[in-house]
PDB file of N, CA and C in Angstrom:
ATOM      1  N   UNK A   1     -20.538  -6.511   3.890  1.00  0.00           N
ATOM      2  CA  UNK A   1     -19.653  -6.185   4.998  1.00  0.00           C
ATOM      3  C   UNK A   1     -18.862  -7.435   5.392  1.00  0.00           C
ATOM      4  N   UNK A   2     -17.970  -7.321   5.555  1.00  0.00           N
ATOM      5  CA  UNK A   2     -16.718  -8.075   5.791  1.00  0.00           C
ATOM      6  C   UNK A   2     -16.713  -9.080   7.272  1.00  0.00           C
ATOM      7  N   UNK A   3     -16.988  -9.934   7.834  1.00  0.00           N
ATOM      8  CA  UNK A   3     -17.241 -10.032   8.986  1.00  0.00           C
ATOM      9  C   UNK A   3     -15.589  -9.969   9.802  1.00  0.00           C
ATOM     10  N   UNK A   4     -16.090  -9.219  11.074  1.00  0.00           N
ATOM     11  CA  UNK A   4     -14.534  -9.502  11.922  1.00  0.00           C
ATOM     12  C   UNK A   4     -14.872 -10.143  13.070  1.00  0.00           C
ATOM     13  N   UNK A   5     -13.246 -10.416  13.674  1.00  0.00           N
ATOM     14  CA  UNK A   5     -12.521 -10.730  14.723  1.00  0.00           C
ATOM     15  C   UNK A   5     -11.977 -10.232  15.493  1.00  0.00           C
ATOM     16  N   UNK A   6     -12.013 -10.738  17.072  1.00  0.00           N
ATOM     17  CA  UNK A   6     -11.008 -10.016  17.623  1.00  0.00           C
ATOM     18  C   UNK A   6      -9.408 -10.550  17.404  1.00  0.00           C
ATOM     19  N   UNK A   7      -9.028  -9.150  17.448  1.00  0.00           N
ATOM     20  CA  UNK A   7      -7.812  -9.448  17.506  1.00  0.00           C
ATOM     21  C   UNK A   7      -6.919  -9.528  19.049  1.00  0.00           C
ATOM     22  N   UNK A   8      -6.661  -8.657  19.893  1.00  0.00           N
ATOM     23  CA  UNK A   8      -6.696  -8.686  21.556  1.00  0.00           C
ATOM     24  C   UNK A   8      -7.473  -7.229  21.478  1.00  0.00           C
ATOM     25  N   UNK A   9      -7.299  -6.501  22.978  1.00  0.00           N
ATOM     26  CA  UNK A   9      -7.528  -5.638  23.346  1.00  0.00           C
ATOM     27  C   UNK A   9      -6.441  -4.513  22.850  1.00  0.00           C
ATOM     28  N   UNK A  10      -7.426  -3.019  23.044  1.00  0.00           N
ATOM     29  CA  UNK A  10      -5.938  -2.140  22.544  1.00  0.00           C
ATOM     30  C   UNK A  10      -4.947  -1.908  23.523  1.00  0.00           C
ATOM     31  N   UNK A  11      -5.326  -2.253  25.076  1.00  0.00           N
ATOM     32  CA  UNK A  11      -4.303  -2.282  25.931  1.00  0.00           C
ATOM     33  C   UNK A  11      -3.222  -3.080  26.011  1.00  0.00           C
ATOM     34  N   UNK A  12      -3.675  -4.307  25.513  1.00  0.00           N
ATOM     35  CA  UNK A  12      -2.552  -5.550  25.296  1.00  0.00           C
ATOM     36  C   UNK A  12      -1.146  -4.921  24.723  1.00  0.00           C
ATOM     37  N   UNK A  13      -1.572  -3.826  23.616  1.00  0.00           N
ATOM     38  CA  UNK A  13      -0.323  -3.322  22.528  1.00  0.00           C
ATOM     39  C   UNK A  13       0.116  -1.834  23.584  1.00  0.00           C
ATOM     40  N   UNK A  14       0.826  -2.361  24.120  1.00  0.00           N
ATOM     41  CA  UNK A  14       1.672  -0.862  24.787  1.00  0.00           C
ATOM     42  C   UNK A  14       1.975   0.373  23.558  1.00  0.00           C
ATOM     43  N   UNK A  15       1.977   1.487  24.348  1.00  0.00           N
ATOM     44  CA  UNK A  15       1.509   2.358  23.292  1.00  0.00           C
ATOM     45  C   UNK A  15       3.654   2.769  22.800  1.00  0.00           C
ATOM     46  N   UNK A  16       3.025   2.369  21.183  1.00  0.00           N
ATOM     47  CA  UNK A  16       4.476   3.112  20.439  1.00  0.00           C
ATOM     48  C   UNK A  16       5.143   1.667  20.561  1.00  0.00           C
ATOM     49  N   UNK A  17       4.609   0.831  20.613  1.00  0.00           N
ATOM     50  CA  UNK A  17       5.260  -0.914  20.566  1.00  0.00           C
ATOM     51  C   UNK A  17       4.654  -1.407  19.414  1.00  0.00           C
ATOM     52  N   UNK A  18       4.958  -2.852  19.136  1.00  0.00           N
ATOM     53  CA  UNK A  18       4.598  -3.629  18.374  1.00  0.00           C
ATOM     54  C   UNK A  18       4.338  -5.075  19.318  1.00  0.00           C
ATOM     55  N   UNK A  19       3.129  -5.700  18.739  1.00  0.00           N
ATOM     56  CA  UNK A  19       3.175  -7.283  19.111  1.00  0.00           C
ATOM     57  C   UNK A  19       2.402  -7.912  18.591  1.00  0.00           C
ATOM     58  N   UNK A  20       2.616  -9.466  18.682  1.00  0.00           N
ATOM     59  CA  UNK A  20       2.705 -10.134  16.861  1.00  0.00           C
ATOM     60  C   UNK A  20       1.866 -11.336  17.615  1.00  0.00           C
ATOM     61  N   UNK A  21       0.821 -11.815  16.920  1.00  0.00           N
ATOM     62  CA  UNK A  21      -0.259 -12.171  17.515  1.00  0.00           C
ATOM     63  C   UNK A  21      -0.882 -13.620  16.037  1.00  0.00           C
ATOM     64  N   UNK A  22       0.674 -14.545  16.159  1.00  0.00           N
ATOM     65  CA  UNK A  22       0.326 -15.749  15.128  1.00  0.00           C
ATOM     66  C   UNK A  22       0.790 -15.059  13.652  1.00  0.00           C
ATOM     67  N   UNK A  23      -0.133 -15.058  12.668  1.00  0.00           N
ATOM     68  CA  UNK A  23       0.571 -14.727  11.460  1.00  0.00           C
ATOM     69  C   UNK A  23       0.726 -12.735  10.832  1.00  0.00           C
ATOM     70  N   UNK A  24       0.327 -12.148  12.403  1.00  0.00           N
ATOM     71  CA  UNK A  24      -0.136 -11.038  12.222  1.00  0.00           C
ATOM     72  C   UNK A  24       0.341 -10.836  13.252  1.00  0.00           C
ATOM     73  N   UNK A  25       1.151  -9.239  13.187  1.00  0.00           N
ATOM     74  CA  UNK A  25       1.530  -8.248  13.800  1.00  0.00           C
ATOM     75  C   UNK A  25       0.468  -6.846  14.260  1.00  0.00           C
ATOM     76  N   UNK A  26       0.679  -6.346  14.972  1.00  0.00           N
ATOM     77  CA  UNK A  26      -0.163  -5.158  15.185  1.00  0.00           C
ATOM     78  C   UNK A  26       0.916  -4.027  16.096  1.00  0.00           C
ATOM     79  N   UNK A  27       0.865  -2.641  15.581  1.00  0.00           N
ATOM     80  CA  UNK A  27       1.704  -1.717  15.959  1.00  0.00           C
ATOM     81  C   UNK A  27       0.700  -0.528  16.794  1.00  0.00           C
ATOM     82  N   UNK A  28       0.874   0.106  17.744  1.00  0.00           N
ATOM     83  CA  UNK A  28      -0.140   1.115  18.476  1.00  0.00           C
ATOM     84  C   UNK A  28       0.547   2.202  18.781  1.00  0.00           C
ATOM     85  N   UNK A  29       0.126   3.142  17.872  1.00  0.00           N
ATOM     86  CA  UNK A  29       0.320   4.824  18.040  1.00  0.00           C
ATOM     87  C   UNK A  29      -0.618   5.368  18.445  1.00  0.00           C
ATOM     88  N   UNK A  30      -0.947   5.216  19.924  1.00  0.00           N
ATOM     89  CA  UNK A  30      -1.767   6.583  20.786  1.00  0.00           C
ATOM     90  C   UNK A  30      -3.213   5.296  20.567  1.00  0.00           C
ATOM     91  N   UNK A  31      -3.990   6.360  20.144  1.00  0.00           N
ATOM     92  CA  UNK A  31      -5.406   4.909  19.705  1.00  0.00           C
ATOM     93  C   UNK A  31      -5.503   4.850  18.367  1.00  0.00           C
ATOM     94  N   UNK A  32      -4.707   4.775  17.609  1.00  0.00           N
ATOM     95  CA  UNK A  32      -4.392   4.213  16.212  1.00  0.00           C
ATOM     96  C   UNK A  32      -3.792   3.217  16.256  1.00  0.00           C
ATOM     97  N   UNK A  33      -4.049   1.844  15.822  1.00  0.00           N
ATOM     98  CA  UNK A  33      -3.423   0.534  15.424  1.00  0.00           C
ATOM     99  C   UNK A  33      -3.402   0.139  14.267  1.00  0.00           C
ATOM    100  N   UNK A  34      -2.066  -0.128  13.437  1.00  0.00           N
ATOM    101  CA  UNK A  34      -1.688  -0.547  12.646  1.00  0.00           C
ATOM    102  C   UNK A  34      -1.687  -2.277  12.320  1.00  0.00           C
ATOM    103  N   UNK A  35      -2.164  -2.784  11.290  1.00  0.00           N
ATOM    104  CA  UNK A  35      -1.882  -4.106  11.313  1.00  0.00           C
ATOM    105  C   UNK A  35      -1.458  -4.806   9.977  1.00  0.00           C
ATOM    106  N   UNK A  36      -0.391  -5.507  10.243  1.00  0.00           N
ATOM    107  CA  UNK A  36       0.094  -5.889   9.094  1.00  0.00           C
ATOM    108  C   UNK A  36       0.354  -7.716   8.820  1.00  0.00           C
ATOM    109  N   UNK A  37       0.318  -8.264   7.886  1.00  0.00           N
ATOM    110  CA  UNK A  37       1.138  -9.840   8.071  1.00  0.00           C
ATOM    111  C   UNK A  37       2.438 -10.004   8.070  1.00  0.00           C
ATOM    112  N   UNK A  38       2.440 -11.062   9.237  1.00  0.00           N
ATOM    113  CA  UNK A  38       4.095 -10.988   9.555  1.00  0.00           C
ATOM    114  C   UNK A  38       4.700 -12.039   8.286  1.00  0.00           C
ATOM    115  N   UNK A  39       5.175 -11.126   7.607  1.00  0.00           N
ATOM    116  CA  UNK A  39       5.864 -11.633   6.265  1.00  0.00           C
ATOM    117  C   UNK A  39       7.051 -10.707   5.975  1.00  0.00           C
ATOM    118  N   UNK A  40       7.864 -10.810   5.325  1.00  0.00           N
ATOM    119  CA  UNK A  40       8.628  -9.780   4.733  1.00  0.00           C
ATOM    120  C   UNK A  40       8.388  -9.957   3.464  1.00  0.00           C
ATOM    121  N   UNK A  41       8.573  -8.827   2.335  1.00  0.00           N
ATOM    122  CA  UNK A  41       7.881  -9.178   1.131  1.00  0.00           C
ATOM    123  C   UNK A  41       8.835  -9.978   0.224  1.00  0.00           C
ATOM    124  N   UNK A  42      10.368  -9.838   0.914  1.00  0.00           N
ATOM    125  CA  UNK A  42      11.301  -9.916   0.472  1.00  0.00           C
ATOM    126  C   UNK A  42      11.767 -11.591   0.139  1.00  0.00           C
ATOM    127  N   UNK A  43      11.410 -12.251   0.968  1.00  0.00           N
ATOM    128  CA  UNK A  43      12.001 -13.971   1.510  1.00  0.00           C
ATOM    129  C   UNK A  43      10.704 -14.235   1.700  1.00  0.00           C
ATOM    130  N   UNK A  44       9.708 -13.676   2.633  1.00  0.00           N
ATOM    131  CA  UNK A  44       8.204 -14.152   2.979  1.00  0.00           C
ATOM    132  C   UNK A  44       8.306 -14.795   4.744  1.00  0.00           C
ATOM    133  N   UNK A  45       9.733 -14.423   4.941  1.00  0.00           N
ATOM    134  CA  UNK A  45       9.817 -15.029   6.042  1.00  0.00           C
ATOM    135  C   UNK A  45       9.341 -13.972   7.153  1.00  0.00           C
ATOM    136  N   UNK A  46       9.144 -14.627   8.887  1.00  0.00           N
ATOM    137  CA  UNK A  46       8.865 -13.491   9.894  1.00  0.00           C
ATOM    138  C   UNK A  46       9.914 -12.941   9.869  1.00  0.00           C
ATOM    139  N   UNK A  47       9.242 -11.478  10.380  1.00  0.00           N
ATOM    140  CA  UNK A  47      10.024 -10.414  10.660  1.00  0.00           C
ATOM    141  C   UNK A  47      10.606 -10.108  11.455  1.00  0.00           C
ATOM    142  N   UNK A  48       9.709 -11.177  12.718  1.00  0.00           N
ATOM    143  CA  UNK A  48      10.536 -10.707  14.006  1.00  0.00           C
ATOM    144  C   UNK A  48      10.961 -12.070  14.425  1.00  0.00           C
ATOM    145  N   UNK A  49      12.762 -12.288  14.468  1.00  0.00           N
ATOM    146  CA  UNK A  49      13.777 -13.094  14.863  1.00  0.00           C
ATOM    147  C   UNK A  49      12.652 -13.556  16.702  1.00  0.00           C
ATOM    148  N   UNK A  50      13.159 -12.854  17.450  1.00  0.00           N
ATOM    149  CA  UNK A  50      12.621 -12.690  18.822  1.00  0.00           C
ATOM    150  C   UNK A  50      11.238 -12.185  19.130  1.00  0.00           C
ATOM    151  N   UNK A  51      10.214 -12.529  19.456  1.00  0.00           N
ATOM    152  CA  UNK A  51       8.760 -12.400  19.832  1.00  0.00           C
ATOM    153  C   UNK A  51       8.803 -10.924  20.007  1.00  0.00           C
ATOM    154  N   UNK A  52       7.859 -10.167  19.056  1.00  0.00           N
ATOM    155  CA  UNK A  52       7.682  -9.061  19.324  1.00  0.00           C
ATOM    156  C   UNK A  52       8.336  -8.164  19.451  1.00  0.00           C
ATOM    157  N   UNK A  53       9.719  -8.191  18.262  1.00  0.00           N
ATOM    158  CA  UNK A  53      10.146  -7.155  18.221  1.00  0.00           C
ATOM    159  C   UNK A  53      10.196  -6.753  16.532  1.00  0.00           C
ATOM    160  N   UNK A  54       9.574  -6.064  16.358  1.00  0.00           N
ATOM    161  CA  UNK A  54       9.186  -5.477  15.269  1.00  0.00           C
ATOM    162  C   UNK A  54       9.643  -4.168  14.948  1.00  0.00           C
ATOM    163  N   UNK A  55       9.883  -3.552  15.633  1.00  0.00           N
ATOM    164  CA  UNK A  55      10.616  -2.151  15.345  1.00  0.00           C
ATOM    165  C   UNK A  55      11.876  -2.038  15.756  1.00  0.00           C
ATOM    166  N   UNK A  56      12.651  -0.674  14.776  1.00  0.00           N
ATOM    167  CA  UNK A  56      13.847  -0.878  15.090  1.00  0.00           C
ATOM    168  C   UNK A  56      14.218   0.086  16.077  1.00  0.00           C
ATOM    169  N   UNK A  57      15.717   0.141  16.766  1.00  0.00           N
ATOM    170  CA  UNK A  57      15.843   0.740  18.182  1.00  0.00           C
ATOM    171  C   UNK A  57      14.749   1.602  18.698  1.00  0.00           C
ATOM    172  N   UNK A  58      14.522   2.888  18.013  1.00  0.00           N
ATOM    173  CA  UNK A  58      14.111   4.241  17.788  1.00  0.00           C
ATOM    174  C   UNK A  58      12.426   4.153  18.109  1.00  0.00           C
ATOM    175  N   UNK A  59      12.250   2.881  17.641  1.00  0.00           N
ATOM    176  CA  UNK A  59      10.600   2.579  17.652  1.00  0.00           C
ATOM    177  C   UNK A  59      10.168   3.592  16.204  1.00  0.00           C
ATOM    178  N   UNK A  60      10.661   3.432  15.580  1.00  0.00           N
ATOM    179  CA  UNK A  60      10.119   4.633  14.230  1.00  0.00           C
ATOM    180  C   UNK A  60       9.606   3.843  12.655  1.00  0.00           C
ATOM    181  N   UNK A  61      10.463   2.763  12.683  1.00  0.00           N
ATOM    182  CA  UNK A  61       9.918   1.841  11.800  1.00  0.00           C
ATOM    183  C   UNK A  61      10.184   0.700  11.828  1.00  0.00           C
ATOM    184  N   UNK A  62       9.458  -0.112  11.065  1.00  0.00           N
ATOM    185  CA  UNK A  62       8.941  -1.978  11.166  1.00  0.00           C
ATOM    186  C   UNK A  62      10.394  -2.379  10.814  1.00  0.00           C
ATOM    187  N   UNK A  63      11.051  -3.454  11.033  1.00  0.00           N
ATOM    188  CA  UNK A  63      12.506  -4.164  10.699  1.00  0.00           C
ATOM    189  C   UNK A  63      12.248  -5.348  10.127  1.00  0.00           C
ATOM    190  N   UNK A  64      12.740  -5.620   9.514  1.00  0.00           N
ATOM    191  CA  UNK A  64      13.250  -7.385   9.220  1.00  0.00           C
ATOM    192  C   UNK A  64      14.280  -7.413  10.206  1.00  0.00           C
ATOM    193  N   UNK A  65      13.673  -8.380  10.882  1.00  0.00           N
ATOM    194  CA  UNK A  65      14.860  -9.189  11.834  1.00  0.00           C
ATOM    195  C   UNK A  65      16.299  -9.590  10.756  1.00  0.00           C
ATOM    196  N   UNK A  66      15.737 -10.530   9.566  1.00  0.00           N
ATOM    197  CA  UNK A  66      16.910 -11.076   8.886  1.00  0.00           C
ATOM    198  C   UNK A  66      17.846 -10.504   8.040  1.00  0.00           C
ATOM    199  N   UNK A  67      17.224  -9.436   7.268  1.00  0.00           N
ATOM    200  CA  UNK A  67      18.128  -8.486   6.440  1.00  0.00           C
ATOM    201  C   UNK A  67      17.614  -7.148   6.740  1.00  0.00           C
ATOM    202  N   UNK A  68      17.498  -7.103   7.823  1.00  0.00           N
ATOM    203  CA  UNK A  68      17.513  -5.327   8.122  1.00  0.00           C
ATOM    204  C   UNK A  68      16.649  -4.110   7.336  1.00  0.00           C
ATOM    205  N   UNK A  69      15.511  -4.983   6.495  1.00  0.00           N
ATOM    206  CA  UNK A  69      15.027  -3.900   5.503  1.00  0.00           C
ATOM    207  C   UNK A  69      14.475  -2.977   6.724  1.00  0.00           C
ATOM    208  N   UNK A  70      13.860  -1.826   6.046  1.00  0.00           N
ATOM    209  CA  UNK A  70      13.061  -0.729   7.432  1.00  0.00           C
ATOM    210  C   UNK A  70      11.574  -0.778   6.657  1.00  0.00           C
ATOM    211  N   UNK A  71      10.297  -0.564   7.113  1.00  0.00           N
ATOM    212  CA  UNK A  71       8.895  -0.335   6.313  1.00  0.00           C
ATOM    213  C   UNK A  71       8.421   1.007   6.944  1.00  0.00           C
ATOM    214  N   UNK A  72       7.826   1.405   6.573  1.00  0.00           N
ATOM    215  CA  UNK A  72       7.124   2.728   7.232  1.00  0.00           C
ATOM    216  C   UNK A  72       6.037   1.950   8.077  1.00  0.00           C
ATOM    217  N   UNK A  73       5.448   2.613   9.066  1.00  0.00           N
ATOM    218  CA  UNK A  73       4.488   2.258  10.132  1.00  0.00           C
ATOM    219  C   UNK A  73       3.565   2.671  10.165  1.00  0.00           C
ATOM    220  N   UNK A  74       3.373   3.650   9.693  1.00  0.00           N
ATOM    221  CA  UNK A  74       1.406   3.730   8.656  1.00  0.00           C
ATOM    222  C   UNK A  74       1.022   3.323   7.588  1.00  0.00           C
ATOM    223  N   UNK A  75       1.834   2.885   6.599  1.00  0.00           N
ATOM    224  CA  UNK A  75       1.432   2.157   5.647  1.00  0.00           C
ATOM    225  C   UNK A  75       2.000   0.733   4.718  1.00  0.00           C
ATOM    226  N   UNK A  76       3.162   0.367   5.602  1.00  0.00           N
ATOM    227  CA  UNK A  76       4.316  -0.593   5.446  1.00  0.00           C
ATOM    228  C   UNK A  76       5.252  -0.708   4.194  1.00  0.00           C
ATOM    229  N   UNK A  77       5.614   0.712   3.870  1.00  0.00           N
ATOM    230  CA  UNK A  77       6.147   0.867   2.390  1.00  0.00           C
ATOM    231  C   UNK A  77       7.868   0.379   2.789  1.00  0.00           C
ATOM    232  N   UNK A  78       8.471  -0.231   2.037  1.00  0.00           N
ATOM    233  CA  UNK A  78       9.871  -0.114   2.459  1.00  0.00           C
ATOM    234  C   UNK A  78      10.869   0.955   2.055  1.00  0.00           C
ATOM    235  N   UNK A  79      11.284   1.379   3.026  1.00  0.00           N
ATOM    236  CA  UNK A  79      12.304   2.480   2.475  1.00  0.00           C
ATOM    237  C   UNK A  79      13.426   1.873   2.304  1.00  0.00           C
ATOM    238  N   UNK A  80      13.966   1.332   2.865  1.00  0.00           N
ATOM    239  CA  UNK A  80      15.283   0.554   2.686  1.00  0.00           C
ATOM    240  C   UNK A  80      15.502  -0.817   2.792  1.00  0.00           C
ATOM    241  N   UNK A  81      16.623  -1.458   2.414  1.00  0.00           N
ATOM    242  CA  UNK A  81      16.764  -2.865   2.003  1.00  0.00           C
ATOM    243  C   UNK A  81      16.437  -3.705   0.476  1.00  0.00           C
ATOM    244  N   UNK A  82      16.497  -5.062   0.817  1.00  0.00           N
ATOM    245  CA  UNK A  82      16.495  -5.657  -0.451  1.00  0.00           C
ATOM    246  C   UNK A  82      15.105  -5.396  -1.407  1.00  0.00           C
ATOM    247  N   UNK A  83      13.918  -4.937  -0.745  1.00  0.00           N
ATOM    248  CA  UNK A  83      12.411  -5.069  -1.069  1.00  0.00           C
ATOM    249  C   UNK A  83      12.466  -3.901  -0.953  1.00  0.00           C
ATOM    250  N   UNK A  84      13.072  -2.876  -1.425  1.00  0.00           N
ATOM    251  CA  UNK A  84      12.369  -1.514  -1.636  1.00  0.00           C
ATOM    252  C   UNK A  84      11.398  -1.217  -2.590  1.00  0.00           C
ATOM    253  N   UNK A  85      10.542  -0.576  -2.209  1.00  0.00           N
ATOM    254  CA  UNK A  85       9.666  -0.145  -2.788  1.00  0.00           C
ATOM    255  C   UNK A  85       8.370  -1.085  -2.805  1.00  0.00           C
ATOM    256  N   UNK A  86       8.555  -2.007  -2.002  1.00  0.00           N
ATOM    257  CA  UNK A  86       7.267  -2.911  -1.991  1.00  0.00           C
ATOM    258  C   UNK A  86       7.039  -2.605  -0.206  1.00  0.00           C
ATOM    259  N   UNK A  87       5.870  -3.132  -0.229  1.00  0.00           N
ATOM    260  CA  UNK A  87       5.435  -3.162   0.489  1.00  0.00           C
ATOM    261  C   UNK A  87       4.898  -4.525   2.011  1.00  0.00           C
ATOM    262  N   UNK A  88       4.235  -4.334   3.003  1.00  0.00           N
ATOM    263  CA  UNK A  88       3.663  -5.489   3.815  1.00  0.00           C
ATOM    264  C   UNK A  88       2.928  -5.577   3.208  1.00  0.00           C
ATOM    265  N   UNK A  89       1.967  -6.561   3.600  1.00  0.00           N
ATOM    266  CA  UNK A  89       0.765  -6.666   3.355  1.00  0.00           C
ATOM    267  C   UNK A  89      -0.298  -5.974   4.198  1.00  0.00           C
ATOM    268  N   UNK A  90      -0.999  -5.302   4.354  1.00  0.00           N
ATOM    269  CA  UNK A  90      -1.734  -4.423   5.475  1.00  0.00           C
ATOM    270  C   UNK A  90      -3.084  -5.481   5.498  1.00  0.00           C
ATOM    271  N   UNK A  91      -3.609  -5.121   6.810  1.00  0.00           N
ATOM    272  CA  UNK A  91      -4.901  -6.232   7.224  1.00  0.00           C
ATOM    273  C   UNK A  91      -5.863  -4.711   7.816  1.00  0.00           C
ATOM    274  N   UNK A  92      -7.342  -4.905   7.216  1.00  0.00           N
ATOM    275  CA  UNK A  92      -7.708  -3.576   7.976  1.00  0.00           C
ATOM    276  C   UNK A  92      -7.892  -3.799   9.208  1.00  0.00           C
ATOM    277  N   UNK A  93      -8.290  -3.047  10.109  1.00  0.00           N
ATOM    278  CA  UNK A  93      -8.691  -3.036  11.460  1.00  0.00           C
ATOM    279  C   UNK A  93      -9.231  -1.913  11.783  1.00  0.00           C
ATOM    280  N   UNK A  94      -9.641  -2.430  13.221  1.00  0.00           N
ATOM    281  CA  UNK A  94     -10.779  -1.111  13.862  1.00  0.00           C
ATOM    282  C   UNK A  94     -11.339  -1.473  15.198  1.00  0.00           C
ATOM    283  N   UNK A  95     -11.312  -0.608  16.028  1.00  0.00           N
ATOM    284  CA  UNK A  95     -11.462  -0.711  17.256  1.00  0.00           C
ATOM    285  C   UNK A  95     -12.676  -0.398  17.928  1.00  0.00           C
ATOM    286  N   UNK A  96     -13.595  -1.736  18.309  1.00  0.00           N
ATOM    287  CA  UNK A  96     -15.033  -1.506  18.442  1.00  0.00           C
ATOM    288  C   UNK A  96     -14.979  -0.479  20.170  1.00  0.00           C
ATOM    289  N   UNK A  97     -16.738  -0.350  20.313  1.00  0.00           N
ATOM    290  CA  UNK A  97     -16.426   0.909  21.569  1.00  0.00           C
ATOM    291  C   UNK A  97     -16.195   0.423  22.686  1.00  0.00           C
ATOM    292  N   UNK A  98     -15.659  -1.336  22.596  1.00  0.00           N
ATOM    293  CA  UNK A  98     -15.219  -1.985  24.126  1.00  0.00           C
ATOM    294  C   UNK A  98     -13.708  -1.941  23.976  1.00  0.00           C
ATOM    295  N   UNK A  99     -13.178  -1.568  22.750  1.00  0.00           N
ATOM    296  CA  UNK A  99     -11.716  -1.180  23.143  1.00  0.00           C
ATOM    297  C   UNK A  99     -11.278  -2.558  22.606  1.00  0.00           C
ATOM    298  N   UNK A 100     -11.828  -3.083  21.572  1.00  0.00           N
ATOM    299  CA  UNK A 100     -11.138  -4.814  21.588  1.00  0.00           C
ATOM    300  C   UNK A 100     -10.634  -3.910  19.540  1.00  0.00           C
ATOM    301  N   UNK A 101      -9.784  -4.501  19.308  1.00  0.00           N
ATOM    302  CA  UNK A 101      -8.940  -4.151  18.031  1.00  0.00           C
ATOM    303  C   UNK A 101      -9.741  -5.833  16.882  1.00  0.00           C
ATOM    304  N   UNK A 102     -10.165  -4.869  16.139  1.00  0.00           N
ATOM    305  CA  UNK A 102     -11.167  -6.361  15.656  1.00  0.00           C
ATOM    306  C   UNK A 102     -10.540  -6.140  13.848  1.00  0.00           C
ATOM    307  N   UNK A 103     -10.492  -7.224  13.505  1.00  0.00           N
ATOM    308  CA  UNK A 103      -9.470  -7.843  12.029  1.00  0.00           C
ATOM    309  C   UNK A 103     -10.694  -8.485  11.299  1.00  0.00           C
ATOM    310  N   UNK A 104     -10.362  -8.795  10.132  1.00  0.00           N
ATOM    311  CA  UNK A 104     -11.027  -9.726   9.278  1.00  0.00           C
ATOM    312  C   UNK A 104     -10.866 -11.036   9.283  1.00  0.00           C
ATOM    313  N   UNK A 105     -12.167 -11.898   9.254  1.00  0.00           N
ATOM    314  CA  UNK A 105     -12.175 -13.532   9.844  1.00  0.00           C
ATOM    315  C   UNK A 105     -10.954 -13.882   9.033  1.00  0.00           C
ATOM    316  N   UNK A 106     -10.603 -13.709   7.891  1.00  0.00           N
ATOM    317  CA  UNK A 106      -9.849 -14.875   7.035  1.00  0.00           C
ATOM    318  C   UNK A 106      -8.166 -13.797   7.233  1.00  0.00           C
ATOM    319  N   UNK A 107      -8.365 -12.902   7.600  1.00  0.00           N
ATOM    320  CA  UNK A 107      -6.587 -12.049   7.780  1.00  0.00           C
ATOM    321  C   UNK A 107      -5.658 -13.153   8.363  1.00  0.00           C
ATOM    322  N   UNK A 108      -4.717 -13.278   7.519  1.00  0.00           N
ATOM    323  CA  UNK A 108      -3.410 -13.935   7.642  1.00  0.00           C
ATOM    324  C   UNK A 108      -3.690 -14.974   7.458  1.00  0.00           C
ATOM    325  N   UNK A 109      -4.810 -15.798   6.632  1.00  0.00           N
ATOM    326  CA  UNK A 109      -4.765 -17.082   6.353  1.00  0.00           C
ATOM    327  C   UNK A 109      -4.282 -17.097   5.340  1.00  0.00           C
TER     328      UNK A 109
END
């Protein structure tokens, strides 16, 4: 078994937002959290220009701040842009019964 971490609380992530927490992002649909490394697969650079903004207008999918690619938000596939068809990198996660969103010790190193 994998040992984890916390990552914050699931309240920290307003629900249907994104917020980016060092080399890792985390997205919250309802009590489902998504977590991904803030990379683009494309350059490797962050995704988000401005702190925590990770999605685009609509809140519907992940952005590159720099070239506008889009990723899907359950599984970080790109639909559009220069990196189509690749993907984020996904980090698992899971939310123990105190409500804290807990990652793997070594995610995003």
């Amino acid at each position: 078994m994998t040992p984890l971490r916390p990552l914050c609380r699931l309240e920290e992530i307003p629900d249907g937002a994104a917020r980016g927490f060092g080399p890792l992002f985390a997205i919250r649909r309802g009590e489902a959290v998504f977590v991904y490394v803030n990379a683009c697969p494309h350059l490797g650079v962050s995704l988000d220009l401005i702190p925590d903004r990770f999605l685009d207008h609509r809140g519907t999918a992940i952005v590159c701040a720099l070239h506008g690619a889009l990723f899907r938000i359950e599984d970080g596939f790109c639909t559009q842009g220069p990196c189509w068809g690749d993907s984020l990198e996904p980090v698992s996660a899971e939310i123990d019964g105190a409500g804290t969103v807990m990652v793997p010790v070594d995610a995003g190193l």
